[in-house]
PDB file of N, CA and C in Angstrom:
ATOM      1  N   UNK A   1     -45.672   1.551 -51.161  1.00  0.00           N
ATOM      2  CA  UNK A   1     -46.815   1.215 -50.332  1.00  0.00           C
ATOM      3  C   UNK A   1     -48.091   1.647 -51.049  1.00  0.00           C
ATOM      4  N   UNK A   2     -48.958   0.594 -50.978  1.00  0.00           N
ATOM      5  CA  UNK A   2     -50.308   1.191 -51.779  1.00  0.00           C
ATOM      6  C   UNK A   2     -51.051   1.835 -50.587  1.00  0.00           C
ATOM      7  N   UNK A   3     -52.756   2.323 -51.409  1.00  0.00           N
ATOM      8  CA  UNK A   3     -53.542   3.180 -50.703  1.00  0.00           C
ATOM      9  C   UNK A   3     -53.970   2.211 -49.238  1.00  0.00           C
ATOM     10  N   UNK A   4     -54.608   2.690 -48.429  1.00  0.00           N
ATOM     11  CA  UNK A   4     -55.131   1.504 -47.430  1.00  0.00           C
ATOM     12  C   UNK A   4     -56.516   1.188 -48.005  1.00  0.00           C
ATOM     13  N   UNK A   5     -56.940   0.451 -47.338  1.00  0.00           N
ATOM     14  CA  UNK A   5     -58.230  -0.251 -47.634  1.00  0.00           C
ATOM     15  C   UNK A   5     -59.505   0.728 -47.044  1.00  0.00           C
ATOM     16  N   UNK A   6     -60.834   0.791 -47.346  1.00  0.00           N
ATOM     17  CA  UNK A   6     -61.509   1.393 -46.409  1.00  0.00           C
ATOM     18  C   UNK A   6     -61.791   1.048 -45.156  1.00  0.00           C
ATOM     19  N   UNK A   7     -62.402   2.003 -44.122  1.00  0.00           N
ATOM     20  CA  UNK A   7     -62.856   0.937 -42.710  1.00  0.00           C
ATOM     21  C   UNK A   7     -64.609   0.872 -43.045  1.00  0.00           C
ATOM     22  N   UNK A   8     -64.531  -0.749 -42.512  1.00  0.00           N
ATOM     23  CA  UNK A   8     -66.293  -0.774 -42.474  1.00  0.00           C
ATOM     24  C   UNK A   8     -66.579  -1.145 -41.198  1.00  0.00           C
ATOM     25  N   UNK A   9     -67.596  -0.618 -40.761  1.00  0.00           N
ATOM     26  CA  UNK A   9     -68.477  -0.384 -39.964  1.00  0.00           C
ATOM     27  C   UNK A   9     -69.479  -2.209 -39.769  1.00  0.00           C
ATOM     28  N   UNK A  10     -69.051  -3.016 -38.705  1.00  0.00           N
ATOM     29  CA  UNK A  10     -69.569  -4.234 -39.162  1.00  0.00           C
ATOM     30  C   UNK A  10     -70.726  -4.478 -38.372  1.00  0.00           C
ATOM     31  N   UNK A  11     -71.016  -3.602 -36.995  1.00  0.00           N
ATOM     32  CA  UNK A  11     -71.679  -3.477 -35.986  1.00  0.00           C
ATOM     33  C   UNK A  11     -71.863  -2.391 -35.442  1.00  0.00           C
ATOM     34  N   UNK A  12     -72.647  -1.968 -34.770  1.00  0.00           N
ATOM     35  CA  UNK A  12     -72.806  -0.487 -33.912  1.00  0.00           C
ATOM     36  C   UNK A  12     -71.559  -0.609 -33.035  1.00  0.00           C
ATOM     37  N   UNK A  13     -70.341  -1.415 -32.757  1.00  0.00           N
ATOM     38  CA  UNK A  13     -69.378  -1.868 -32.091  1.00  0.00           C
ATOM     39  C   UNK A  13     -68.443  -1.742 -32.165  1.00  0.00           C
ATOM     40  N   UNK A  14     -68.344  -2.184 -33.334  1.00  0.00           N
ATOM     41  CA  UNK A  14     -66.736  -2.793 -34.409  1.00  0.00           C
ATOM     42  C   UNK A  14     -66.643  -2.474 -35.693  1.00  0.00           C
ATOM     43  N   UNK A  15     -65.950  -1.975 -35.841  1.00  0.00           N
ATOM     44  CA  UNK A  15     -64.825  -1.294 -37.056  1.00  0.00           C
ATOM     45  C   UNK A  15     -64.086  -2.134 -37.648  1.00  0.00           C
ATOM     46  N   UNK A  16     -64.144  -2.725 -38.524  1.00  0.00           N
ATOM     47  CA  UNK A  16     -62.663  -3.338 -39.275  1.00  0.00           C
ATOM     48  C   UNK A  16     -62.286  -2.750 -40.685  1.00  0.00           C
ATOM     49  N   UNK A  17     -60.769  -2.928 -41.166  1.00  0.00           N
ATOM     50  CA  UNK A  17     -59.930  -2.356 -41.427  1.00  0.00           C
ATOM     51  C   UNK A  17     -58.958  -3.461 -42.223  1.00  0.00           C
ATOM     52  N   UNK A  18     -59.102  -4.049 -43.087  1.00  0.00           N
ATOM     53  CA  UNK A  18     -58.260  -5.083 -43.808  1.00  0.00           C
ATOM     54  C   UNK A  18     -57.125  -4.058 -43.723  1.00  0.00           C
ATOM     55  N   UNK A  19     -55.626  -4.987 -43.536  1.00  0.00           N
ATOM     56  CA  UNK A  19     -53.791  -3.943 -43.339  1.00  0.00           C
ATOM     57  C   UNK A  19     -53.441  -4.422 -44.370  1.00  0.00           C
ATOM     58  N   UNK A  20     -53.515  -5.720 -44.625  1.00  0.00           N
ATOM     59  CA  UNK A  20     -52.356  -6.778 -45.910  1.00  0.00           C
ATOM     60  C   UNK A  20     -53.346  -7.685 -46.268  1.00  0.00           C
ATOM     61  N   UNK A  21     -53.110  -8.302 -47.494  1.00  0.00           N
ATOM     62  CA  UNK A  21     -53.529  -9.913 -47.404  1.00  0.00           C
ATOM     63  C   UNK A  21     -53.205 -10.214 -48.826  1.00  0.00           C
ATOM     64  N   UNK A  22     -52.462 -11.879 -48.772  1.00  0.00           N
ATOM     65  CA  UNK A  22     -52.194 -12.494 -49.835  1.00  0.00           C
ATOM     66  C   UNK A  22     -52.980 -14.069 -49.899  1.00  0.00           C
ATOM     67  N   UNK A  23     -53.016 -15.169 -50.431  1.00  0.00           N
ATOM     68  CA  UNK A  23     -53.490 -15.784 -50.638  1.00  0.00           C
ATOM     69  C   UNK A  23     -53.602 -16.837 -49.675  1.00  0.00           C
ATOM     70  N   UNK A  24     -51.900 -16.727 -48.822  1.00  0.00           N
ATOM     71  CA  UNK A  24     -52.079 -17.592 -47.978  1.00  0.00           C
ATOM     72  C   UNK A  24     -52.104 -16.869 -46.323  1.00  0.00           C
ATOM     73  N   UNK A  25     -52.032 -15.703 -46.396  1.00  0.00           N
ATOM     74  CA  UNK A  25     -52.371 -14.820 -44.836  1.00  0.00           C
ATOM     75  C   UNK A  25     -53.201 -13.526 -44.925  1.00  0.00           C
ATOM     76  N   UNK A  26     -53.981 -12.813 -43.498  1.00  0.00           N
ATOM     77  CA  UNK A  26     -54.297 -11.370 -44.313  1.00  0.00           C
ATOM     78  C   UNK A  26     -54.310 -10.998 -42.603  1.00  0.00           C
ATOM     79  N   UNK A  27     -54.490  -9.694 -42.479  1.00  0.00           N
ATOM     80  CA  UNK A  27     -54.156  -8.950 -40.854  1.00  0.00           C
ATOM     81  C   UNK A  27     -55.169  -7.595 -41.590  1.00  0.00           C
ATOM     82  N   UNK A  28     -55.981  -7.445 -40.245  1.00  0.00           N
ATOM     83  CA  UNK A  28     -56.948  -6.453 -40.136  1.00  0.00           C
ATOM     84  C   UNK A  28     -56.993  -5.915 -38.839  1.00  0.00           C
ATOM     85  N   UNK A  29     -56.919  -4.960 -38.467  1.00  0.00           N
ATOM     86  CA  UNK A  29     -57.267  -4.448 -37.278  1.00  0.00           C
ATOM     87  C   UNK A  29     -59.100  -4.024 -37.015  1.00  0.00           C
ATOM     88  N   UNK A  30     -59.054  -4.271 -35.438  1.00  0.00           N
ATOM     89  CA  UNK A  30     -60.470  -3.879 -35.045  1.00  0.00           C
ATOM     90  C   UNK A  30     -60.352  -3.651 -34.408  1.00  0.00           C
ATOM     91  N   UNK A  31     -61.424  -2.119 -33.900  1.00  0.00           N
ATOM     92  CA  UNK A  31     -61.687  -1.196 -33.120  1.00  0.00           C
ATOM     93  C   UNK A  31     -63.259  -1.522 -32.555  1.00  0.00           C
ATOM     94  N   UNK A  32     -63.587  -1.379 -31.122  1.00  0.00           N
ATOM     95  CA  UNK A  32     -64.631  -1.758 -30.221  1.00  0.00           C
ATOM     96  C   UNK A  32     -64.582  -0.655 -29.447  1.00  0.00           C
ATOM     97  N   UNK A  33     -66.433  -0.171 -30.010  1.00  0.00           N
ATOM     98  CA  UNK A  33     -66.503   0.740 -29.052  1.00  0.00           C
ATOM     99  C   UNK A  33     -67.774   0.281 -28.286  1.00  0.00           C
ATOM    100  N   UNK A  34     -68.075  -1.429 -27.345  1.00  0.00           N
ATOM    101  CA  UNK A  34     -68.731  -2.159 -26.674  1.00  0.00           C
ATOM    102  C   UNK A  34     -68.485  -3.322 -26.870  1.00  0.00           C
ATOM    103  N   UNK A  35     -69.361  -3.948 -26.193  1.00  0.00           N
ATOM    104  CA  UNK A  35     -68.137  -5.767 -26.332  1.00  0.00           C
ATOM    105  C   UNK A  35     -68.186  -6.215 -27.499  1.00  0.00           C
ATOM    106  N   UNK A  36     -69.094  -6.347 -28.459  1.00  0.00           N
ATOM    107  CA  UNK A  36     -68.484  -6.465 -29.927  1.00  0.00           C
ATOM    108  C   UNK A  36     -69.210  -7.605 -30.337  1.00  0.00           C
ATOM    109  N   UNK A  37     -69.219  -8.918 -30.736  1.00  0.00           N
ATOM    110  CA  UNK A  37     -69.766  -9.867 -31.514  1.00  0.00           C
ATOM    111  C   UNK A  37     -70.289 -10.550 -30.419  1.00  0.00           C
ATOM    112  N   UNK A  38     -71.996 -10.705 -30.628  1.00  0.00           N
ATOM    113  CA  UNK A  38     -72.572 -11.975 -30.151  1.00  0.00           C
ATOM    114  C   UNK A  38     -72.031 -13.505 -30.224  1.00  0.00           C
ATOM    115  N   UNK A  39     -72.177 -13.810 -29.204  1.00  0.00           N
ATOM    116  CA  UNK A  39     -71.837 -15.489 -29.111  1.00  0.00           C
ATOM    117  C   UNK A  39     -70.097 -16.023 -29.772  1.00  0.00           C
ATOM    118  N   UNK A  40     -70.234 -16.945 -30.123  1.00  0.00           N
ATOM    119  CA  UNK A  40     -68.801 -17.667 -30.916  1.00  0.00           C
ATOM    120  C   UNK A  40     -68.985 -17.821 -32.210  1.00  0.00           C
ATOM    121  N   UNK A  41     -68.368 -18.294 -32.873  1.00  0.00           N
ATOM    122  CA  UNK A  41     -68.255 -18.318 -34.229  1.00  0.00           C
ATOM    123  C   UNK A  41     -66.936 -19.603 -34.397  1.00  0.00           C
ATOM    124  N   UNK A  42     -66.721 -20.007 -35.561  1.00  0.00           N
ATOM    125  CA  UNK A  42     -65.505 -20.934 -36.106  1.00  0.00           C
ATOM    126  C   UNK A  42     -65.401 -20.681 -37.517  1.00  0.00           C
ATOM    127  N   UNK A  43     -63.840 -21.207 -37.806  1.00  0.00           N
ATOM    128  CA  UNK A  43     -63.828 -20.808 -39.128  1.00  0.00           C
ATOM    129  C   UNK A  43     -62.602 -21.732 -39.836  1.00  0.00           C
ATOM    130  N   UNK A  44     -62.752 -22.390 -40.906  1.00  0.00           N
ATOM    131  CA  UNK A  44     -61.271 -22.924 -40.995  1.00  0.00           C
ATOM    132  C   UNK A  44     -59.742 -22.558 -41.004  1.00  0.00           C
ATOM    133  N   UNK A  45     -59.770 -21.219 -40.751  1.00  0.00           N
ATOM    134  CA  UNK A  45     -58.672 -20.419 -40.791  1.00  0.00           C
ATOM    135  C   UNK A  45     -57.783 -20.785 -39.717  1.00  0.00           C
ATOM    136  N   UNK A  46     -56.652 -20.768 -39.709  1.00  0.00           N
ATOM    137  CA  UNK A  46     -55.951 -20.485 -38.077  1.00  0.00           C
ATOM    138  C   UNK A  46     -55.997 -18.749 -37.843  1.00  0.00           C
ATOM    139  N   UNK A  47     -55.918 -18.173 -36.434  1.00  0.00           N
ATOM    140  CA  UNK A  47     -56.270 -17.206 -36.524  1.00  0.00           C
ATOM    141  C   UNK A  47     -55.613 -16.968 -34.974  1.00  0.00           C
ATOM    142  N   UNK A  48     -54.641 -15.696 -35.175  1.00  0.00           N
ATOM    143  CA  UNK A  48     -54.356 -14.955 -34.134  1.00  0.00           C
ATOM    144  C   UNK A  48     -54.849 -13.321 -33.971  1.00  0.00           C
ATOM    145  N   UNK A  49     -55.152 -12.909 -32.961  1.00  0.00           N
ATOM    146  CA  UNK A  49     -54.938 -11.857 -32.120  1.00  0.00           C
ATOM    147  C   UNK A  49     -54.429 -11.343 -31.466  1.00  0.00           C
ATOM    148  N   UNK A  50     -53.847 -10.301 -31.328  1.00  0.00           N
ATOM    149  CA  UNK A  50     -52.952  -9.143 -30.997  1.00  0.00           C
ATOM    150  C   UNK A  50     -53.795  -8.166 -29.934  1.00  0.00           C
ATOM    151  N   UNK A  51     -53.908  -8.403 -28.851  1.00  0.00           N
ATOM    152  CA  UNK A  51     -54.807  -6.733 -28.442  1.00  0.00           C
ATOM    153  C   UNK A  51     -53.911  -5.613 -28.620  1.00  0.00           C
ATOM    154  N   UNK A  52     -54.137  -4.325 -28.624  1.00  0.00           N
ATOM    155  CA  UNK A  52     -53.615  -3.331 -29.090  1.00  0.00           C
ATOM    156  C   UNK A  52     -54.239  -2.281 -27.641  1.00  0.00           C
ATOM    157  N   UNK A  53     -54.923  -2.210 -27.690  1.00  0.00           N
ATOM    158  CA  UNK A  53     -55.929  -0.905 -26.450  1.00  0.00           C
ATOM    159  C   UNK A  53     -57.376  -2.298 -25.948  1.00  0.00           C
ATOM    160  N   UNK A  54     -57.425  -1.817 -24.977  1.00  0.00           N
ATOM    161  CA  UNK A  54     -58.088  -2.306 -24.035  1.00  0.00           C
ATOM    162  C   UNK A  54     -58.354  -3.378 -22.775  1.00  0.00           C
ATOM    163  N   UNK A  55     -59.484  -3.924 -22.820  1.00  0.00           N
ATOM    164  CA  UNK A  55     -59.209  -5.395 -22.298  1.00  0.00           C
ATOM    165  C   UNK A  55     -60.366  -6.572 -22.764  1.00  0.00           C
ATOM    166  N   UNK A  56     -59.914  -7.241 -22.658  1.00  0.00           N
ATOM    167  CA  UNK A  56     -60.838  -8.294 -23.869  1.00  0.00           C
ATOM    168  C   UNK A  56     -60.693  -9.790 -22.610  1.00  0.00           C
ATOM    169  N   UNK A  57     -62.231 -10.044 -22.953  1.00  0.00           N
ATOM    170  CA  UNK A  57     -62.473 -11.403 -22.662  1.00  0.00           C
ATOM    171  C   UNK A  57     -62.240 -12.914 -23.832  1.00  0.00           C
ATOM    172  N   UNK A  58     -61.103 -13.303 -23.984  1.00  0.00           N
ATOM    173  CA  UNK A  58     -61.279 -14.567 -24.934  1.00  0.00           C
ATOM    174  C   UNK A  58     -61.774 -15.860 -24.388  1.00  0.00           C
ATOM    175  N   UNK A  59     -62.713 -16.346 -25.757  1.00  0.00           N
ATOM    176  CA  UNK A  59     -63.198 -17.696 -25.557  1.00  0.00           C
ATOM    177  C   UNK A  59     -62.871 -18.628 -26.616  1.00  0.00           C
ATOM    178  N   UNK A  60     -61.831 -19.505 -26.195  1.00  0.00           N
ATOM    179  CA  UNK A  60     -61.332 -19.975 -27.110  1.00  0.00           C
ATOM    180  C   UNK A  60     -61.424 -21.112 -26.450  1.00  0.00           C
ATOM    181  N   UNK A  61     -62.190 -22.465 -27.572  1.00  0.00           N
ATOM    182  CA  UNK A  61     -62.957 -23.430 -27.074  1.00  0.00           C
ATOM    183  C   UNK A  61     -63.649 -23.329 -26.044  1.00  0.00           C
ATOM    184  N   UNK A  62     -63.338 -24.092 -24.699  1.00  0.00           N
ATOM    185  CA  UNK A  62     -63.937 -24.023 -23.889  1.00  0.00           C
ATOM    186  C   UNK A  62     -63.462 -23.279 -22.669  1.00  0.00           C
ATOM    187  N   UNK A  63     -62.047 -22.643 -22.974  1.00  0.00           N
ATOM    188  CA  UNK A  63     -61.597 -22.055 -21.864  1.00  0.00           C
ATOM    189  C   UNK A  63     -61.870 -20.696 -22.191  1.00  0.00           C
ATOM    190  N   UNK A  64     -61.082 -19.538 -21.066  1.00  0.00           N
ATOM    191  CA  UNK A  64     -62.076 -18.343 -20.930  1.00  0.00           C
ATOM    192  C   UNK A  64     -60.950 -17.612 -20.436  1.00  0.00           C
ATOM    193  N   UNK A  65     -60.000 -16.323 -20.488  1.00  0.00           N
ATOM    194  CA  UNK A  65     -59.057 -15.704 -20.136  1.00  0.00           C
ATOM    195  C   UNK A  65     -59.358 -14.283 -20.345  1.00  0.00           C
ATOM    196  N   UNK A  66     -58.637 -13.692 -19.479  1.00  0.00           N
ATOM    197  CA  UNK A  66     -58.602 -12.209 -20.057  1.00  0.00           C
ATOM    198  C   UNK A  66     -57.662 -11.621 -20.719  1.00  0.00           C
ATOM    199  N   UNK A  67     -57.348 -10.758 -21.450  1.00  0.00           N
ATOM    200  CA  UNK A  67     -56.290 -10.445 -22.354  1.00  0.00           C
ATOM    201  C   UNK A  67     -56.466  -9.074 -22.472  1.00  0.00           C
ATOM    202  N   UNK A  68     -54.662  -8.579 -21.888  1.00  0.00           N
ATOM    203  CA  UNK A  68     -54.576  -7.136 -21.956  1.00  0.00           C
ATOM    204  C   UNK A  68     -53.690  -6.636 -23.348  1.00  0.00           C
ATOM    205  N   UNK A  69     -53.620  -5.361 -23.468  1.00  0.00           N
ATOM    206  CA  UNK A  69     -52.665  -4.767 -24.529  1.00  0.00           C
ATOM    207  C   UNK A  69     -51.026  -5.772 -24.661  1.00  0.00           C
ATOM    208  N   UNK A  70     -50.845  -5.818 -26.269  1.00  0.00           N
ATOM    209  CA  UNK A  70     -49.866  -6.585 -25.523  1.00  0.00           C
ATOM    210  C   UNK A  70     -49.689  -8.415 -25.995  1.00  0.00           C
ATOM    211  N   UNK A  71     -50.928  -8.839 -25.405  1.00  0.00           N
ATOM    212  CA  UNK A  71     -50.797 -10.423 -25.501  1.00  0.00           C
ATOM    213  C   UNK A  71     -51.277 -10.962 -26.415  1.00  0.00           C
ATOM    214  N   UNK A  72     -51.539 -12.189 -27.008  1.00  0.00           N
ATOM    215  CA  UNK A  72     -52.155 -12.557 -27.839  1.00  0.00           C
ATOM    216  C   UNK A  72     -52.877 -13.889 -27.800  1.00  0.00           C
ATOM    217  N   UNK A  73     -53.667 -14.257 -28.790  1.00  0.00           N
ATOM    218  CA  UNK A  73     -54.489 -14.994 -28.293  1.00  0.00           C
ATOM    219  C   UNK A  73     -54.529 -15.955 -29.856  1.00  0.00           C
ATOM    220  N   UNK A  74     -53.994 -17.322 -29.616  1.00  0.00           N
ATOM    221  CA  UNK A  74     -53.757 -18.186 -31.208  1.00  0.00           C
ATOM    222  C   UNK A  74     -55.163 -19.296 -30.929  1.00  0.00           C
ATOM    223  N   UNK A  75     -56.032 -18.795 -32.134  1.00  0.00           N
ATOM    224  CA  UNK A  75     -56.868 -20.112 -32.640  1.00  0.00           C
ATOM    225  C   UNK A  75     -56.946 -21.096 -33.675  1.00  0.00           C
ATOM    226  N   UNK A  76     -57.018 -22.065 -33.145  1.00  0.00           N
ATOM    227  CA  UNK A  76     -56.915 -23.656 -33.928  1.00  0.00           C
ATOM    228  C   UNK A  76     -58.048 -23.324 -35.208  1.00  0.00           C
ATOM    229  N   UNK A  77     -57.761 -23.924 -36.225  1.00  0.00           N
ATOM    230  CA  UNK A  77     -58.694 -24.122 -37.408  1.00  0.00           C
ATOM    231  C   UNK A  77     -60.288 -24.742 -36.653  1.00  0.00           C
ATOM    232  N   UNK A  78     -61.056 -23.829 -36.708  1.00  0.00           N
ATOM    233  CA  UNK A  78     -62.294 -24.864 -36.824  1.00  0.00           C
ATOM    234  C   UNK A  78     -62.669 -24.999 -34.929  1.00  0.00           C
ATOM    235  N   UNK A  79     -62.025 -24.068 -34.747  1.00  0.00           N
ATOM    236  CA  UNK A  79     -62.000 -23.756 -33.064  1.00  0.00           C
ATOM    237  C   UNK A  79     -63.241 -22.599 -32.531  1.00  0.00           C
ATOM    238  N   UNK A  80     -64.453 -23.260 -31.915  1.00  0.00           N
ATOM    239  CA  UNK A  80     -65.124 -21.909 -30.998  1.00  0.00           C
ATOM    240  C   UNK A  80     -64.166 -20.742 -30.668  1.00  0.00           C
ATOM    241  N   UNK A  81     -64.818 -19.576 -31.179  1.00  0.00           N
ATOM    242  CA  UNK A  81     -63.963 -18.519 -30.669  1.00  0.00           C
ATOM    243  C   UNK A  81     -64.570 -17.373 -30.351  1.00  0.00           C
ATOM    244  N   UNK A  82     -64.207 -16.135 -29.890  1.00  0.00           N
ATOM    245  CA  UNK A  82     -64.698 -14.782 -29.556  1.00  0.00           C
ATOM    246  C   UNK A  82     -63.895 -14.087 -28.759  1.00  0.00           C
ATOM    247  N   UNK A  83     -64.033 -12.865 -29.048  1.00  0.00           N
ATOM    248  CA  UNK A  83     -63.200 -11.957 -28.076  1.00  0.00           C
ATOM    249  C   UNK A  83     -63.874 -10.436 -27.968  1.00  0.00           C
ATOM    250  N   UNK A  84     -64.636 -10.807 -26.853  1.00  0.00           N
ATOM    251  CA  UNK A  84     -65.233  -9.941 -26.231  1.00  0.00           C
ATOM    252  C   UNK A  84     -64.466  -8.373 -25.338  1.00  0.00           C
ATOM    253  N   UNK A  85     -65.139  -7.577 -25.809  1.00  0.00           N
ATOM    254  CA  UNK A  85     -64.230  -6.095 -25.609  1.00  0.00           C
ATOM    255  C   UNK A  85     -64.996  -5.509 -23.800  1.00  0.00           C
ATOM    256  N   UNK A  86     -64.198  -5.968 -22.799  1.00  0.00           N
ATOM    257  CA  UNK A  86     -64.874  -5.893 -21.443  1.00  0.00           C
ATOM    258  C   UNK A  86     -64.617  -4.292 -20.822  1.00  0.00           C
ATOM    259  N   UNK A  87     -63.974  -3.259 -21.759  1.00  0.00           N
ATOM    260  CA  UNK A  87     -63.192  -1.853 -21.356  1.00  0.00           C
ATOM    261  C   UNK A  87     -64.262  -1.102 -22.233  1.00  0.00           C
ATOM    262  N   UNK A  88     -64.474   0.171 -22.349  1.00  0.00           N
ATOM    263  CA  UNK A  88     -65.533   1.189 -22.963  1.00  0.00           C
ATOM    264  C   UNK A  88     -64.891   1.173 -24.163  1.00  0.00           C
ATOM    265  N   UNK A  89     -63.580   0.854 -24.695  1.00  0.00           N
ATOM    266  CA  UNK A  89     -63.081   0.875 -25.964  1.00  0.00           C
ATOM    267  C   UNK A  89     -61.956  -0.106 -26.017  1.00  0.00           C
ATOM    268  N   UNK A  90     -61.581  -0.231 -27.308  1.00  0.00           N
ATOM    269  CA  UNK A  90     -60.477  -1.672 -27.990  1.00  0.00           C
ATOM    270  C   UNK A  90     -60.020  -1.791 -29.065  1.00  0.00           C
ATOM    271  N   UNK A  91     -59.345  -1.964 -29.584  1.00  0.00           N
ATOM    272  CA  UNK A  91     -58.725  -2.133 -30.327  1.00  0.00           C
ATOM    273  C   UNK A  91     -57.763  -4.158 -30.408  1.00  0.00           C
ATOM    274  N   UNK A  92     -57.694  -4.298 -31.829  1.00  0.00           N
ATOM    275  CA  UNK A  92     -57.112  -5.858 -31.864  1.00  0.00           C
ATOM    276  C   UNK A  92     -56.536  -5.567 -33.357  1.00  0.00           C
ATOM    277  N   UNK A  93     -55.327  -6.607 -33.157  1.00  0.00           N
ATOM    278  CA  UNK A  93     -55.159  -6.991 -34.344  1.00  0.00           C
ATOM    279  C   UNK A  93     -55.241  -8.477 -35.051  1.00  0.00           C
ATOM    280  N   UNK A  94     -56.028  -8.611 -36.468  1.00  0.00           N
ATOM    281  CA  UNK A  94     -55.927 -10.156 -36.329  1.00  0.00           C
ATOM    282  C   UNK A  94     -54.910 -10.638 -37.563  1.00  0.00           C
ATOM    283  N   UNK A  95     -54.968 -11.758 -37.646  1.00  0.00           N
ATOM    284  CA  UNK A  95     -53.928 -12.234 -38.610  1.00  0.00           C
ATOM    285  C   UNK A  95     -55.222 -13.439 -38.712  1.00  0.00           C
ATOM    286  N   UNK A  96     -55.474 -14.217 -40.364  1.00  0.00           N
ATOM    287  CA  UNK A  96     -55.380 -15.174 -40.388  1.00  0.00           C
ATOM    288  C   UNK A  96     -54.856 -16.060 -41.519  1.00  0.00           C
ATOM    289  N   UNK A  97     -54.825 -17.275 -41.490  1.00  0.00           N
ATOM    290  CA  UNK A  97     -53.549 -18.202 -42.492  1.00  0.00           C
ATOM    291  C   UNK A  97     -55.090 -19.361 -42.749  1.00  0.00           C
ATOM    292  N   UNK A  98     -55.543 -19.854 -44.018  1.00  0.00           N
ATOM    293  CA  UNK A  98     -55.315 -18.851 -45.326  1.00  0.00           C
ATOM    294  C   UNK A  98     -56.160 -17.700 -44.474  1.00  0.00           C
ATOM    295  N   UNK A  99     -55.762 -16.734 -45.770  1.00  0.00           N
ATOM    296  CA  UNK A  99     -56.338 -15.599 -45.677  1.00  0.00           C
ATOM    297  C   UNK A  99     -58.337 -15.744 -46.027  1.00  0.00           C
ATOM    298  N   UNK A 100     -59.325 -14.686 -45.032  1.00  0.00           N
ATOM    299  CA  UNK A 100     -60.464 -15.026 -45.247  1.00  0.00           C
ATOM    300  C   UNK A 100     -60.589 -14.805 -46.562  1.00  0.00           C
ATOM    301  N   UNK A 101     -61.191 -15.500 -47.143  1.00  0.00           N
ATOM    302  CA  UNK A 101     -61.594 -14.973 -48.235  1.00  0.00           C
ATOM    303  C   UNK A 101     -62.671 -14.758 -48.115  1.00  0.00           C
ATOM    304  N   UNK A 102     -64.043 -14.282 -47.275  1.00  0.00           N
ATOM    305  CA  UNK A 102     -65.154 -13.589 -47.367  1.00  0.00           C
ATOM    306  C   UNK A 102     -64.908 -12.354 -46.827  1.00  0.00           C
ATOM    307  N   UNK A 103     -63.953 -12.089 -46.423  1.00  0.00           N
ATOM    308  CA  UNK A 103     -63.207 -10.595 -45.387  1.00  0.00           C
ATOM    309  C   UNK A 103     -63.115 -10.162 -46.492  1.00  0.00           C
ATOM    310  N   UNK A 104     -62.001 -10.475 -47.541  1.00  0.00           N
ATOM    311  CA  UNK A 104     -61.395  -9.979 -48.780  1.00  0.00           C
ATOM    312  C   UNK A 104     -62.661  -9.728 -49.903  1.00  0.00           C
ATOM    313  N   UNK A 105     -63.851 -10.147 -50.356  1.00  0.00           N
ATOM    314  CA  UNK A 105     -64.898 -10.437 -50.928  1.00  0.00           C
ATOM    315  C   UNK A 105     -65.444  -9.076 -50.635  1.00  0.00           C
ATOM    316  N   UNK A 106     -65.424  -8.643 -49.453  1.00  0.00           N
ATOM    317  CA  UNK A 106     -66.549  -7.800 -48.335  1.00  0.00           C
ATOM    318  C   UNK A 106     -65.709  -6.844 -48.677  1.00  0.00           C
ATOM    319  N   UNK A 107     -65.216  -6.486 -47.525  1.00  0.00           N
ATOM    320  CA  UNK A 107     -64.292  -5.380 -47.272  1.00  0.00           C
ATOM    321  C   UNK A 107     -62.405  -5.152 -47.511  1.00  0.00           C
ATOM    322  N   UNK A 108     -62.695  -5.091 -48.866  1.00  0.00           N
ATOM    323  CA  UNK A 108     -61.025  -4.316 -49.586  1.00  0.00           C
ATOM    324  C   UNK A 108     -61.344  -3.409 -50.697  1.00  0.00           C
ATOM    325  N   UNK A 109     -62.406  -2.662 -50.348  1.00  0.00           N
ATOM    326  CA  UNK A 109     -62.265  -1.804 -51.284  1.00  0.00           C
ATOM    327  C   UNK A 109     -61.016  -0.615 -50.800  1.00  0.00           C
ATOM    328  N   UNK A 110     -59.997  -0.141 -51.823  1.00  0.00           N
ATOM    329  CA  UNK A 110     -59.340   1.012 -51.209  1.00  0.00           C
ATOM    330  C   UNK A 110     -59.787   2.398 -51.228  1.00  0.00           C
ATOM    331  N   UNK A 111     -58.959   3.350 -49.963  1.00  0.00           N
ATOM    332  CA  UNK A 111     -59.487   4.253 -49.845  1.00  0.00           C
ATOM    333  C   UNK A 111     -59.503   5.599 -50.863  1.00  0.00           C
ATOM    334  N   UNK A 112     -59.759   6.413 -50.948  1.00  0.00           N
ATOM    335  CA  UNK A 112     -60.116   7.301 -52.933  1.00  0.00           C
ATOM    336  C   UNK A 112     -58.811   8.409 -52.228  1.00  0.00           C
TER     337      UNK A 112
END
């Protein structure tokens, strides 16, 4: 097993944490300590979530659910998305296929 990656700090909010990643997948966990990312976002990736601790509002396209520890939440390539942290703290895990490559660019430096 190699070293882990560092955690960066992406918001006064959210924490992420690259776990794995190869060319065609990568999984990062994130930690929320408030609801976390403005508005939606898309990306060509497919992309799941894992909650881990808390409770989270997902917006995926146009529908709107809540999601406890536990469940998960699969987005389409190129799909409105967000997942809003509605508990004082959170935790998620994500997976996506390919792997980001601006995640990987950013944040994989490992830890010393």
């Amino acid at each position: 097993m190699s070293k882990p990656f560092k955690k960066y700090k992406l918001s006064d909010t959210v924490t992420l944490q690259v776990l794995s990643y190869t060319d065609e997948m990568m999984t990062a966990k994130l930690w929320f300590s408030g609801k976390g990312f403005d508005g939606t976002h898309h990306h060509s990736n497919q992309e799941v979530n894992v909650v881990v601790a808390g409770e989270f509002e997902a917006t995926n396209g146009k529908e709107k659910h809540k999601v406890y520890p536990g469940q998960t939440v699969v987005v389409p390539s190129n799909n409105e998305h967000n997942m809003e942290c509605l508990s004082p703290t959170g935790a998620m895990v994500s997976c996506w296929t390919p792997a980001r490559k601006d995640i990987i660019e950013n944040y994989t430096e490992l830890e010393e």
